[in-house]
C-alpha atoms as a PDB file:
ATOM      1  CA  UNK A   1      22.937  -5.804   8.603  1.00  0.00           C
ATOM      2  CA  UNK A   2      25.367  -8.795   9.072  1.00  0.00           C
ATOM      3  CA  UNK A   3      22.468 -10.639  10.846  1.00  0.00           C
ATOM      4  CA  UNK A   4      20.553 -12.869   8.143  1.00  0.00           C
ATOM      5  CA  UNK A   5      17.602 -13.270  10.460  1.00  0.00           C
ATOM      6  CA  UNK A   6      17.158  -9.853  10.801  1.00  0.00           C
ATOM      7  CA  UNK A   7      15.201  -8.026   8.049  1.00  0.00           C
ATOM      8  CA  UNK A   8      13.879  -4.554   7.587  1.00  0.00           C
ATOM      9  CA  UNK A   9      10.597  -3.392   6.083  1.00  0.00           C
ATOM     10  CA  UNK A  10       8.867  -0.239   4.756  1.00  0.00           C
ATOM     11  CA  UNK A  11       5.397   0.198   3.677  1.00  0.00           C
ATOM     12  CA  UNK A  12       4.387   3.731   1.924  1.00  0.00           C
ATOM     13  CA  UNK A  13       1.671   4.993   0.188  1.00  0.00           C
ATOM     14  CA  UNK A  14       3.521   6.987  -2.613  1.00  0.00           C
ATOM     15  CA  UNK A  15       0.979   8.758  -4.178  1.00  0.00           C
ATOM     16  CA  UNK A  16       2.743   8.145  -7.083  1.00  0.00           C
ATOM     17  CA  UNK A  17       4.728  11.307  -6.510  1.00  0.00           C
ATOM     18  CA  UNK A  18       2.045  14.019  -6.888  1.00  0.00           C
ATOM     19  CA  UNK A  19       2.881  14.613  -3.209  1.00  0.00           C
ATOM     20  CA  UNK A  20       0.236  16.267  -0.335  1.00  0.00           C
ATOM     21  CA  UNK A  21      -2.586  18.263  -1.008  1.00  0.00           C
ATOM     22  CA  UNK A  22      -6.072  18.017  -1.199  1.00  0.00           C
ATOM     23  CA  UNK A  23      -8.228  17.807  -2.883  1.00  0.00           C
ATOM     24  CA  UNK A  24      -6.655  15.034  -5.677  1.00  0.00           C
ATOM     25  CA  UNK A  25      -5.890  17.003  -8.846  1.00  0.00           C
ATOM     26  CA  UNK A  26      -8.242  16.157 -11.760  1.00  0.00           C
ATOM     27  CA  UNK A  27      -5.365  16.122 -14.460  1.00  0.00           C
ATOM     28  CA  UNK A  28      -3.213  14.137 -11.728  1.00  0.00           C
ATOM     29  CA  UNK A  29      -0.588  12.706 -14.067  1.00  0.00           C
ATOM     30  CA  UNK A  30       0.399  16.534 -15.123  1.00  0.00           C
ATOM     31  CA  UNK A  31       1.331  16.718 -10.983  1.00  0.00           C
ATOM     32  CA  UNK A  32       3.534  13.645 -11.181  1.00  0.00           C
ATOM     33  CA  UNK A  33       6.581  14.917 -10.317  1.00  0.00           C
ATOM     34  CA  UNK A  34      10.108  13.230 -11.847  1.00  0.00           C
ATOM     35  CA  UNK A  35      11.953  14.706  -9.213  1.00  0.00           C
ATOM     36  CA  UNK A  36       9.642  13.768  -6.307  1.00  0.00           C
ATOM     37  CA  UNK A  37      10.156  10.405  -7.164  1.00  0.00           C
ATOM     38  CA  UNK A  38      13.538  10.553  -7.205  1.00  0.00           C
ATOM     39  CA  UNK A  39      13.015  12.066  -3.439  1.00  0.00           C
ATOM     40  CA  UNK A  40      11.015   8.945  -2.797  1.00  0.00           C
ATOM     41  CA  UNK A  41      13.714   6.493  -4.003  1.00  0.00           C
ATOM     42  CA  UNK A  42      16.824   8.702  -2.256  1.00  0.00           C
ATOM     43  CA  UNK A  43      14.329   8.098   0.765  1.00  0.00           C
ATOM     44  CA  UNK A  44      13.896   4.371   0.474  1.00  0.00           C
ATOM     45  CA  UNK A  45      17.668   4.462  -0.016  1.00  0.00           C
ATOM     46  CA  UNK A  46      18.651   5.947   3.371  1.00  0.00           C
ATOM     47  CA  UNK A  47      16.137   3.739   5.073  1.00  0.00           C
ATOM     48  CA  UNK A  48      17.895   0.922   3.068  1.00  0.00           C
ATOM     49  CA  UNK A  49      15.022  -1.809   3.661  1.00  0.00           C
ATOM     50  CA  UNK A  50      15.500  -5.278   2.707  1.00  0.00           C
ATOM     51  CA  UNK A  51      11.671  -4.958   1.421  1.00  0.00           C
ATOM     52  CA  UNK A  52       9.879  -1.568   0.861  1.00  0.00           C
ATOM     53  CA  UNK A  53       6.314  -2.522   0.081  1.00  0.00           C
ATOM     54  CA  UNK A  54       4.764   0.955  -1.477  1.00  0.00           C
ATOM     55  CA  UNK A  55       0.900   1.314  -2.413  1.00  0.00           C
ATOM     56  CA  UNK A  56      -0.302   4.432  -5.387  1.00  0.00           C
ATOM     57  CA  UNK A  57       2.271   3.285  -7.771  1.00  0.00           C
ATOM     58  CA  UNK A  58       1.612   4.109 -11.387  1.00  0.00           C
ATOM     59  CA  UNK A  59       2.294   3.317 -14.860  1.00  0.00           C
ATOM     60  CA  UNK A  60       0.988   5.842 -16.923  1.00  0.00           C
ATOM     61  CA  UNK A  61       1.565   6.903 -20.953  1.00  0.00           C
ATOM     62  CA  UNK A  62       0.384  10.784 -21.352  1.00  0.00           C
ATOM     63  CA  UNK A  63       0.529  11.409 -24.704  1.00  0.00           C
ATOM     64  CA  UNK A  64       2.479   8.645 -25.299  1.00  0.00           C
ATOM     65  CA  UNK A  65       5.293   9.251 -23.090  1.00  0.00           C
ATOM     66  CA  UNK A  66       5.861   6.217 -21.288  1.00  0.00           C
ATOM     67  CA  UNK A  67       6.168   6.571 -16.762  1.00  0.00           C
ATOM     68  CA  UNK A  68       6.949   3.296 -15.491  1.00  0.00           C
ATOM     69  CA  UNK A  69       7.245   4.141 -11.846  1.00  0.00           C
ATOM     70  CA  UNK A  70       7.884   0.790 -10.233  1.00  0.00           C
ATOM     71  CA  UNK A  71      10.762   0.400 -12.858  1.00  0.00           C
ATOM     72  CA  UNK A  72      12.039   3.423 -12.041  1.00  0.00           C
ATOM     73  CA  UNK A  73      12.330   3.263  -8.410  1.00  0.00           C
ATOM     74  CA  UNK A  74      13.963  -0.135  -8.790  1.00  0.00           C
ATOM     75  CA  UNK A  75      16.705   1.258 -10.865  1.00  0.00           C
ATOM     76  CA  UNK A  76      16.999   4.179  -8.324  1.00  0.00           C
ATOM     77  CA  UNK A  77      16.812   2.142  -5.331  1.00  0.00           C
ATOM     78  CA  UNK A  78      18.876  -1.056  -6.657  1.00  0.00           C
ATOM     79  CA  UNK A  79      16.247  -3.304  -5.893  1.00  0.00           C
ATOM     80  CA  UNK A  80      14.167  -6.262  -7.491  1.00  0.00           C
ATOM     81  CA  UNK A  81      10.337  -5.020  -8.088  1.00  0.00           C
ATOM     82  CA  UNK A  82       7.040  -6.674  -8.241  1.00  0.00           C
ATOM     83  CA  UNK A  83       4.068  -4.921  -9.329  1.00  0.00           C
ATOM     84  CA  UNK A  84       0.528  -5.399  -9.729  1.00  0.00           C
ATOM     85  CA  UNK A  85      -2.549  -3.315 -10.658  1.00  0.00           C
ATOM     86  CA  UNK A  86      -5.886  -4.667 -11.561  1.00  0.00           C
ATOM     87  CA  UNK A  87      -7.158  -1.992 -13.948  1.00  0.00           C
ATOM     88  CA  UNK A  88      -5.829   0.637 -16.295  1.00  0.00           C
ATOM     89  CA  UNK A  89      -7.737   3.940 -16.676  1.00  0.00           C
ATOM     90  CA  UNK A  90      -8.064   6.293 -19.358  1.00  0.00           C
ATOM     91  CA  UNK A  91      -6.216  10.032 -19.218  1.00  0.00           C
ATOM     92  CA  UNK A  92      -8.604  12.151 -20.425  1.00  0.00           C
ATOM     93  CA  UNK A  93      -8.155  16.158 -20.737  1.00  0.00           C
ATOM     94  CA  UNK A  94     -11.666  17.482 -19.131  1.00  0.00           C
ATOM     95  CA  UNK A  95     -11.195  20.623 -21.913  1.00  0.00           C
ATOM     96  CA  UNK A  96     -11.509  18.304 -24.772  1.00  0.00           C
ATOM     97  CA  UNK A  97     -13.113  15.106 -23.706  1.00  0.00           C
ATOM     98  CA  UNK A  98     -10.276  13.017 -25.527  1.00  0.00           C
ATOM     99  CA  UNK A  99      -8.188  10.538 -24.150  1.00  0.00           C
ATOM    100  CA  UNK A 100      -4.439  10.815 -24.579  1.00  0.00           C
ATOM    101  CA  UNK A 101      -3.302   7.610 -22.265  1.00  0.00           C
ATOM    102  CA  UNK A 102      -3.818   4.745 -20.191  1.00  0.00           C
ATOM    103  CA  UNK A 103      -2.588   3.869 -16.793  1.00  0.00           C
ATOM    104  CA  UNK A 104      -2.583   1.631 -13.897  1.00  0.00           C
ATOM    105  CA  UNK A 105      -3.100   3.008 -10.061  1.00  0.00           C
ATOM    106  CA  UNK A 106      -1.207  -0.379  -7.989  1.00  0.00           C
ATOM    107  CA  UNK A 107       1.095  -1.941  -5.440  1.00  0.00           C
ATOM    108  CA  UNK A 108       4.415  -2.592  -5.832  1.00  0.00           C
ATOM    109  CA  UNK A 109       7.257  -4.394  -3.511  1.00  0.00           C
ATOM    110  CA  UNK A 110      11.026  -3.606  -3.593  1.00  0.00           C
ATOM    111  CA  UNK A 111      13.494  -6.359  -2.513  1.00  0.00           C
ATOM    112  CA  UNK A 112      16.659  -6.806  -1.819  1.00  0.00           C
ATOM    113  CA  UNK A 113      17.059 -10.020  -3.032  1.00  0.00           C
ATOM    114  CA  UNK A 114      14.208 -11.698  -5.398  1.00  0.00           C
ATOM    115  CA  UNK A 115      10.947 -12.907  -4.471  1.00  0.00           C
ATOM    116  CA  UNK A 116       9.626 -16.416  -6.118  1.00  0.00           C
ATOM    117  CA  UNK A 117       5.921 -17.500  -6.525  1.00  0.00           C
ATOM    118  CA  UNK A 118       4.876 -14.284  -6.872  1.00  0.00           C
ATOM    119  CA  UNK A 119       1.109 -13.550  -6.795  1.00  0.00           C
ATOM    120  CA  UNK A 120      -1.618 -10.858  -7.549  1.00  0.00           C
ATOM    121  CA  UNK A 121      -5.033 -10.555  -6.670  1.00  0.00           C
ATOM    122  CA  UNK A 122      -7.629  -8.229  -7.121  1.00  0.00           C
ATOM    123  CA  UNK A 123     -10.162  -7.274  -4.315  1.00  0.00           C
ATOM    124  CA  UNK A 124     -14.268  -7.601  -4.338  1.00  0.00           C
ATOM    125  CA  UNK A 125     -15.405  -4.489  -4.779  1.00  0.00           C
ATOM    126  CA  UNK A 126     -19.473  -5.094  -3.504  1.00  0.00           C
ATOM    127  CA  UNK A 127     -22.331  -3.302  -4.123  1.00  0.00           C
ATOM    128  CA  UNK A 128     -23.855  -2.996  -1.147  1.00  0.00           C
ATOM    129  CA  UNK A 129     -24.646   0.247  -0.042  1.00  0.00           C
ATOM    130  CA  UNK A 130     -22.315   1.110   2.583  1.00  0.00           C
ATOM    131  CA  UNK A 131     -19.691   1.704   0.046  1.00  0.00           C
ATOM    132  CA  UNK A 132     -20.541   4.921   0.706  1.00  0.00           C
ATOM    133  CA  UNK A 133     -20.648   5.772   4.945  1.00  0.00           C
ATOM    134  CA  UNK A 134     -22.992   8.102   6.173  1.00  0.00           C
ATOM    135  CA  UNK A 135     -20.671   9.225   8.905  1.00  0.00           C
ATOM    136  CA  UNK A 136     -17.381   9.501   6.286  1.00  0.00           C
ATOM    137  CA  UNK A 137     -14.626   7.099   5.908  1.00  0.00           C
ATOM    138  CA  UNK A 138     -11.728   7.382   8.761  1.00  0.00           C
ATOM    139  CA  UNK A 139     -10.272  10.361   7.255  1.00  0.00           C
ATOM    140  CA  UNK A 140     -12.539  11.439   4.540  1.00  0.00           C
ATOM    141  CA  UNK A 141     -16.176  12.754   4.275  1.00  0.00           C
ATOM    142  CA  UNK A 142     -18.885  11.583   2.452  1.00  0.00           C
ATOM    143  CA  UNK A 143     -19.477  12.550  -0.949  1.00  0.00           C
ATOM    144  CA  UNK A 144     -15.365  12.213  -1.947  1.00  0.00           C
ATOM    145  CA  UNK A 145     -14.473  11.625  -5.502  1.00  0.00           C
ATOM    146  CA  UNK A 146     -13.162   8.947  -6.942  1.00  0.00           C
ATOM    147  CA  UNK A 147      -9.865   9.843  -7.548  1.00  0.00           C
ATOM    148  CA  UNK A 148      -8.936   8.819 -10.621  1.00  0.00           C
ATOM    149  CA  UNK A 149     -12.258   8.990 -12.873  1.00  0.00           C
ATOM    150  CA  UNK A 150     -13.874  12.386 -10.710  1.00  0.00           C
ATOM    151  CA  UNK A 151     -17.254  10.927  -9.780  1.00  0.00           C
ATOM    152  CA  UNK A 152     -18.786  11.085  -6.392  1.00  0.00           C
ATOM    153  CA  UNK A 153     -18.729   7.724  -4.811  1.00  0.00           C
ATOM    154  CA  UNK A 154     -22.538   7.856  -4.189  1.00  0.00           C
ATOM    155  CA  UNK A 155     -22.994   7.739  -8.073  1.00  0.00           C
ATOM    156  CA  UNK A 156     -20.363   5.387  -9.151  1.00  0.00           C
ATOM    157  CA  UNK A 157     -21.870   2.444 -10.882  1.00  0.00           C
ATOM    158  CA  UNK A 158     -20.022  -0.529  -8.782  1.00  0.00           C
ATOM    159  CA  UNK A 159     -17.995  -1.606 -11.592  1.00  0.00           C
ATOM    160  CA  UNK A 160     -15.935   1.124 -11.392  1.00  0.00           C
ATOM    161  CA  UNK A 161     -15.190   1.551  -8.268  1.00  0.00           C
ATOM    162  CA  UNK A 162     -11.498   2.038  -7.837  1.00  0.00           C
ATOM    163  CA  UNK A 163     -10.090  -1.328  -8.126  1.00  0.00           C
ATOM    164  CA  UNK A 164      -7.478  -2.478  -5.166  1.00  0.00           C
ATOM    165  CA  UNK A 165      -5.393  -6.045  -5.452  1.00  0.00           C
ATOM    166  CA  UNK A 166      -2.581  -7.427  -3.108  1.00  0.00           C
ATOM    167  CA  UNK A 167       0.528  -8.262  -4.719  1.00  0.00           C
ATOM    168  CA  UNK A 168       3.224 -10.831  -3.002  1.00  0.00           C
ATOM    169  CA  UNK A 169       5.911 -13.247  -3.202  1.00  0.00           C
ATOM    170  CA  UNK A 170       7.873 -15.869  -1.392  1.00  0.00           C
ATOM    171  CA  UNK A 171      10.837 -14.277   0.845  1.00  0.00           C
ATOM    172  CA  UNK A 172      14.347 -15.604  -0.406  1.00  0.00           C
ATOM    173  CA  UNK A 173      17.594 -14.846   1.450  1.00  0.00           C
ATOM    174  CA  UNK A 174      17.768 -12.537   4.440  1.00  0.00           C
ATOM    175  CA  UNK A 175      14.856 -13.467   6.925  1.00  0.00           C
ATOM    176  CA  UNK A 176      14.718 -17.125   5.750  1.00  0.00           C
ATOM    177  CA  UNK A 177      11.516 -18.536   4.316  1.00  0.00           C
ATOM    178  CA  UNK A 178       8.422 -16.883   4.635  1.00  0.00           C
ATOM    179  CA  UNK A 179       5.422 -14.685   2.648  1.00  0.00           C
ATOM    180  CA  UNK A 180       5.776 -11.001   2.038  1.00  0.00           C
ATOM    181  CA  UNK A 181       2.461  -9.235   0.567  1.00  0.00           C
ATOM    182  CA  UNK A 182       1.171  -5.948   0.263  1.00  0.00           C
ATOM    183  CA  UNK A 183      -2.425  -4.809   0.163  1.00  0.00           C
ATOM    184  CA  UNK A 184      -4.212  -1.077  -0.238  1.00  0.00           C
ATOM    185  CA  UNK A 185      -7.933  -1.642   0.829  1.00  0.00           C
ATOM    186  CA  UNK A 186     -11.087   0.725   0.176  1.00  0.00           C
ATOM    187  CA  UNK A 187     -11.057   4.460   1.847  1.00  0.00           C
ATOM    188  CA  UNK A 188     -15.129   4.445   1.591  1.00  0.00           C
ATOM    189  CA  UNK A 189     -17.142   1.778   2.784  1.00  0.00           C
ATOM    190  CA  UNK A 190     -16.601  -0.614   5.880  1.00  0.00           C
ATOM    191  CA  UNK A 191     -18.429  -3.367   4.416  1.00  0.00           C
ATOM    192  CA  UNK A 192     -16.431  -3.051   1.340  1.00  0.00           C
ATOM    193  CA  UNK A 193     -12.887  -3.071   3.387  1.00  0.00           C
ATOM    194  CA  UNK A 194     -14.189  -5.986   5.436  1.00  0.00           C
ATOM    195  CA  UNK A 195     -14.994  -8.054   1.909  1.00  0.00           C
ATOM    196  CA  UNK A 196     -11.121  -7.134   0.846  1.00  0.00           C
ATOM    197  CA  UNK A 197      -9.540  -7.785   4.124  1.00  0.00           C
ATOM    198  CA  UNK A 198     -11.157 -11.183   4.142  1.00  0.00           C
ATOM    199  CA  UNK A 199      -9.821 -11.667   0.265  1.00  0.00           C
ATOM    200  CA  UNK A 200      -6.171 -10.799   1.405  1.00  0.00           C
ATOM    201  CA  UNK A 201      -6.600 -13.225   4.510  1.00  0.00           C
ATOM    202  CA  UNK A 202      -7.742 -16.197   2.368  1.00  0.00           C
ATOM    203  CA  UNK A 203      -5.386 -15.337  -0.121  1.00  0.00           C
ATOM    204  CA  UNK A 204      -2.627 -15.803   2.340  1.00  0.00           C
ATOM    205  CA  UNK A 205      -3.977 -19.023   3.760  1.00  0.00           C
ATOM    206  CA  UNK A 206      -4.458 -20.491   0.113  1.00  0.00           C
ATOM    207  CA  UNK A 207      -0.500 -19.921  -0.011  1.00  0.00           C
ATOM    208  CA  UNK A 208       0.761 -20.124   3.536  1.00  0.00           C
ATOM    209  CA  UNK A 209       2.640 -23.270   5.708  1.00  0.00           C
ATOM    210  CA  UNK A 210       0.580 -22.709   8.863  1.00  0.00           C
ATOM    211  CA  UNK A 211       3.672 -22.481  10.555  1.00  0.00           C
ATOM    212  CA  UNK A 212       6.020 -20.532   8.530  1.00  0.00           C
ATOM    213  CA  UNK A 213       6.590 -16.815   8.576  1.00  0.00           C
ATOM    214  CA  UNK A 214       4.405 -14.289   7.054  1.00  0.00           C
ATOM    215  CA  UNK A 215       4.962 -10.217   6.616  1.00  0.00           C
ATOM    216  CA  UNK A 216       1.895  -8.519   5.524  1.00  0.00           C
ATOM    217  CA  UNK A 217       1.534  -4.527   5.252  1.00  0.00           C
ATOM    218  CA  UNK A 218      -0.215  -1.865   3.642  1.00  0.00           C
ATOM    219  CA  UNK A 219      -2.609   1.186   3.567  1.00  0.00           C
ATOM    220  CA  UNK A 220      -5.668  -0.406   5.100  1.00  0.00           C
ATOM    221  CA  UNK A 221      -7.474   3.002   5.489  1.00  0.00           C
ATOM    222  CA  UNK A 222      -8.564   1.788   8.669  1.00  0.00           C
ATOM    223  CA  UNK A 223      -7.297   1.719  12.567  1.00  0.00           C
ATOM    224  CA  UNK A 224      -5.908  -1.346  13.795  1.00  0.00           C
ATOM    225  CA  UNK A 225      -8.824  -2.398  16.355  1.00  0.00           C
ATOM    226  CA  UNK A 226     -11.177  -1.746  13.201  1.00  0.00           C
ATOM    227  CA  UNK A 227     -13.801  -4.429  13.408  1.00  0.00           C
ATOM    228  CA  UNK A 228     -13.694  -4.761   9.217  1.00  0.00           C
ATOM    229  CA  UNK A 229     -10.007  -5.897   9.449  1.00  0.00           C
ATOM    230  CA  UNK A 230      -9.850  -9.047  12.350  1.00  0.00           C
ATOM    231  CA  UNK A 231      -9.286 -11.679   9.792  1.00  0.00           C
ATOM    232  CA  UNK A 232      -5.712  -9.904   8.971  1.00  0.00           C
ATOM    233  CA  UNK A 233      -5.201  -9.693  13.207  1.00  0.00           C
ATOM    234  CA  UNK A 234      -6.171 -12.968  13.126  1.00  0.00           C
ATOM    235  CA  UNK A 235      -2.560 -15.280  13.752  1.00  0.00           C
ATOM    236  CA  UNK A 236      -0.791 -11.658  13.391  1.00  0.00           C
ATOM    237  CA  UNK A 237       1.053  -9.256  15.684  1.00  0.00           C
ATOM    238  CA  UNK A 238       0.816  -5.540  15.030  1.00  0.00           C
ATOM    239  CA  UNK A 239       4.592  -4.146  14.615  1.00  0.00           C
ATOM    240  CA  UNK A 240       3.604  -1.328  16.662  1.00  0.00           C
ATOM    241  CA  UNK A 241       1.941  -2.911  19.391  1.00  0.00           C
ATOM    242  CA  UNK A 242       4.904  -5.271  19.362  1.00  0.00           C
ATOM    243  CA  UNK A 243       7.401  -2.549  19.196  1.00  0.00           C
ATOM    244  CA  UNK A 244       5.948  -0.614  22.124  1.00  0.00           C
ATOM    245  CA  UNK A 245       3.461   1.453  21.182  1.00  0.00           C
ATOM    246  CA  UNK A 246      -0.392   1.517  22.256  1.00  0.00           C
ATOM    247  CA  UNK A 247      -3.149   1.110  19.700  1.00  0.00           C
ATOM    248  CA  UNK A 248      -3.992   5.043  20.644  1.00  0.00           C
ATOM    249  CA  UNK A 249      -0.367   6.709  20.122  1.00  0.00           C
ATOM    250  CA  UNK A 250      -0.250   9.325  18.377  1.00  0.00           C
ATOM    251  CA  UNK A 251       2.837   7.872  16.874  1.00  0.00           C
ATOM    252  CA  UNK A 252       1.101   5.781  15.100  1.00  0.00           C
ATOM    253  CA  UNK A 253      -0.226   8.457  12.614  1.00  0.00           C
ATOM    254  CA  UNK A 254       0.891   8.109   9.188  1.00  0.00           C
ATOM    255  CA  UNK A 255      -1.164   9.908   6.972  1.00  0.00           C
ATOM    256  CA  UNK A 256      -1.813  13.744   8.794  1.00  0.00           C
ATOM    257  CA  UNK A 257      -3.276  12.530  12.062  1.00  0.00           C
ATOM    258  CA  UNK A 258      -4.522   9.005  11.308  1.00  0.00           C
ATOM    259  CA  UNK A 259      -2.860   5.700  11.886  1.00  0.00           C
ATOM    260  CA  UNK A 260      -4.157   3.883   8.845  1.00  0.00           C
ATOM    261  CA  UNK A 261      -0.840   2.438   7.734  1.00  0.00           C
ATOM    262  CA  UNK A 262       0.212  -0.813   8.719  1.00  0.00           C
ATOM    263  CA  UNK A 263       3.238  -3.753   9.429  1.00  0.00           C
ATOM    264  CA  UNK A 264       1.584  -7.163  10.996  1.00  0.00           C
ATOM    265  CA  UNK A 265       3.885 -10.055  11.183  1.00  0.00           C
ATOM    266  CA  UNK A 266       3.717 -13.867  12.420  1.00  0.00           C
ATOM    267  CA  UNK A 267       6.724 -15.866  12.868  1.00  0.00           C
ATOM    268  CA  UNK A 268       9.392 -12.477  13.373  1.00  0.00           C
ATOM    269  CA  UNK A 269      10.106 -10.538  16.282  1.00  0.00           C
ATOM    270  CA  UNK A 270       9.592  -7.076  16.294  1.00  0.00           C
ATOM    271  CA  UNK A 271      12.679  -4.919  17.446  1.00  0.00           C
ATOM    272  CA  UNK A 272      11.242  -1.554  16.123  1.00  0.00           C
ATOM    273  CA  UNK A 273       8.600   0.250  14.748  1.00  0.00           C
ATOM    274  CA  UNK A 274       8.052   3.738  13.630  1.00  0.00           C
ATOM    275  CA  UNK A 275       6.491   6.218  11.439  1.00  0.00           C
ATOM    276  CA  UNK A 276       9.458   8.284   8.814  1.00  0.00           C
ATOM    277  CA  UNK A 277       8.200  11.578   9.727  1.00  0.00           C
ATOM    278  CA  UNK A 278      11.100  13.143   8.435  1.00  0.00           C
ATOM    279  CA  UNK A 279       9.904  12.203   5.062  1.00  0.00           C
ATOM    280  CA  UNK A 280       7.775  15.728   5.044  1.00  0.00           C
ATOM    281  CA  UNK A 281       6.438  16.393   1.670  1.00  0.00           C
ATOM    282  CA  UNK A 282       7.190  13.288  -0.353  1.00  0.00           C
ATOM    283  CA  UNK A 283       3.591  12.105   0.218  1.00  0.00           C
ATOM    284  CA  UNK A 284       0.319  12.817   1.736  1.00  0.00           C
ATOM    285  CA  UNK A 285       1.618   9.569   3.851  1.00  0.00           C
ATOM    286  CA  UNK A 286       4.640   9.052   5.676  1.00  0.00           C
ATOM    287  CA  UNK A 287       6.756   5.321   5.545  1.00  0.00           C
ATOM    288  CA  UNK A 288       6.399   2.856   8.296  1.00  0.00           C
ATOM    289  CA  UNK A 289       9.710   1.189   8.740  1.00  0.00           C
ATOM    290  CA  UNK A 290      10.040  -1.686  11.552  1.00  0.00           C
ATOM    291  CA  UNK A 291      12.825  -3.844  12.037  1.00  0.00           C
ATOM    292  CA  UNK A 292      12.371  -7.841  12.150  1.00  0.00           C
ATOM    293  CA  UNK A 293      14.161 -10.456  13.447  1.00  0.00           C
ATOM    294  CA  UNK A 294      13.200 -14.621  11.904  1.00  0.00           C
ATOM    295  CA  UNK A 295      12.363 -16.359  15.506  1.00  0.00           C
ATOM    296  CA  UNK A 296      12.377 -20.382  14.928  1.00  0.00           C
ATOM    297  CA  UNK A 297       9.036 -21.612  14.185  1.00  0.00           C
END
């Protein structure tokens, strides 16, 4: 911790602490659970990373009552927070038909010290037909629900389609210079991922020295050899390769079985890397932590 090259990172899907189970609950903000967030943040807080980059973050107001979950788990955790989401959603009780709130399904980064030149950036969401895979996503079959409005992917008109954006910043402090962003990509549709991974890549570039150091993580729904996602291997190394374990260890599996959860870096070296399986039932996913070191570039 006394090293200022070294820095350590934490991506999670949060689920916005409704916690595991399947299938997503309709009324999912009356499963939010106050003190499963607080599990998240005492979490984050033993893994003390100098960035925690988490993915299914909401803000939500249920009948008015305001849930500012990114706040939150920066006052829990001590931490500076970014946030972005790209689209709010109406609450709406399926007895009555009316709406009683709004609220927005995004990405949010903890730090330990502030990012700068923060940015946000929602992803294409095309209409092509292979949003929805004959075969089934990586870990889901076909005909899933869109989680947050309950319509079958199949018949979901292609502007509403659940949103995803990558939110980042320029690193400050520990780790010297660099980018940090975070992205959540499409669980239905290859064609659909590959359009988002290539927005997250050229978003990068558009912001990126060539030379200088770049952390980017997230829930990509997607293995790491996954054809749809070379532009983000492209000029990366995957903190789990680089930490010692094969593309095919089970090790790897963050979410139930699958390895869809991911830590690529350029410009660090990669002393660790590891799934946080002791963080049973805080999530349907369990944190990636990896430790970093800033080489000279």
């Amino acid at each position: 911790p006394d090293d200022p090259a070294r820095l350590r990172v934490v991506t999670w899907n949060v689920r916005a602490g409704i916690g595991p189970g399947e299938p997503f609950p309709p009324t999912w903000w009356r499963h939010v659970s106050t003190d499963r967030l607080a599990q998240i943040a005492s979490i984050l807080t033993e893994l003390d990373p100098d960035l925690a980059t988490l993915q299914e973050v909401a803000i939500m107001t249920p009948n008015g009552e305001l849930h500012d979950q990114p706040a939150e788990l920066a006052r829990l955790t001590g931490r500076f927070v970014r946030y972005a989401a790209v689209h709010a959603y109406q609450l709406v009780e399926p007895a009555t038909g009316r709406a009683i709130g709004m609220a927005s399904w995004g990405n949010a980064i903890l730090s330990r010290e502030p990012l700068s030149d923060g940015f946000a950036l929602g992803l294409p969401r095309p209409t092509d037909d292979d949003v929805v895979e004959t075969e089934g996503a990586v870990h889901l079959v076909t005909g899933a629900v869109h989680p947050l409005i309950g319509v079958p992917y199949g018949a979901t008109e292609p502007g509403h389609r659940e949103p995803r954006c990558v939110v980042g910043g320029r690193l400050a402090g520990r780790g010297a210079d660099g980018l940090i962003a975070t992205a959540h990509l499409t669980y239905i549709g290859r064609a659909q991922r590959r359009a988002q991974a290539d927005a997250v890549a050229a978003a990068l570039r558009d912001r990126d020295d060539p030379a200088g150091a770049v952390i980017l993580t997230g829930d990509f729904n997607a293995t790491v050899d996954a054809p749809e996602l070379a532009t983000l291997a492209d000029g990366f190394e995957d903190a789990f390769l680089a930490g010692g374990i094969s593309v095919d260890d089970p090790r790897r599996a963050s979410c139930g079985a699958w390895p869809i959860d991911h830590i690529r870096v350029r410009g660090f070296a990669v002393e660790s890397c590891r799934v946080v399986t002791e963080a049973n039932d805080a999530s349907d996913h369990w944190p990636v932590v990896a430790d970093l070191r800033r080489v000279a570039g």
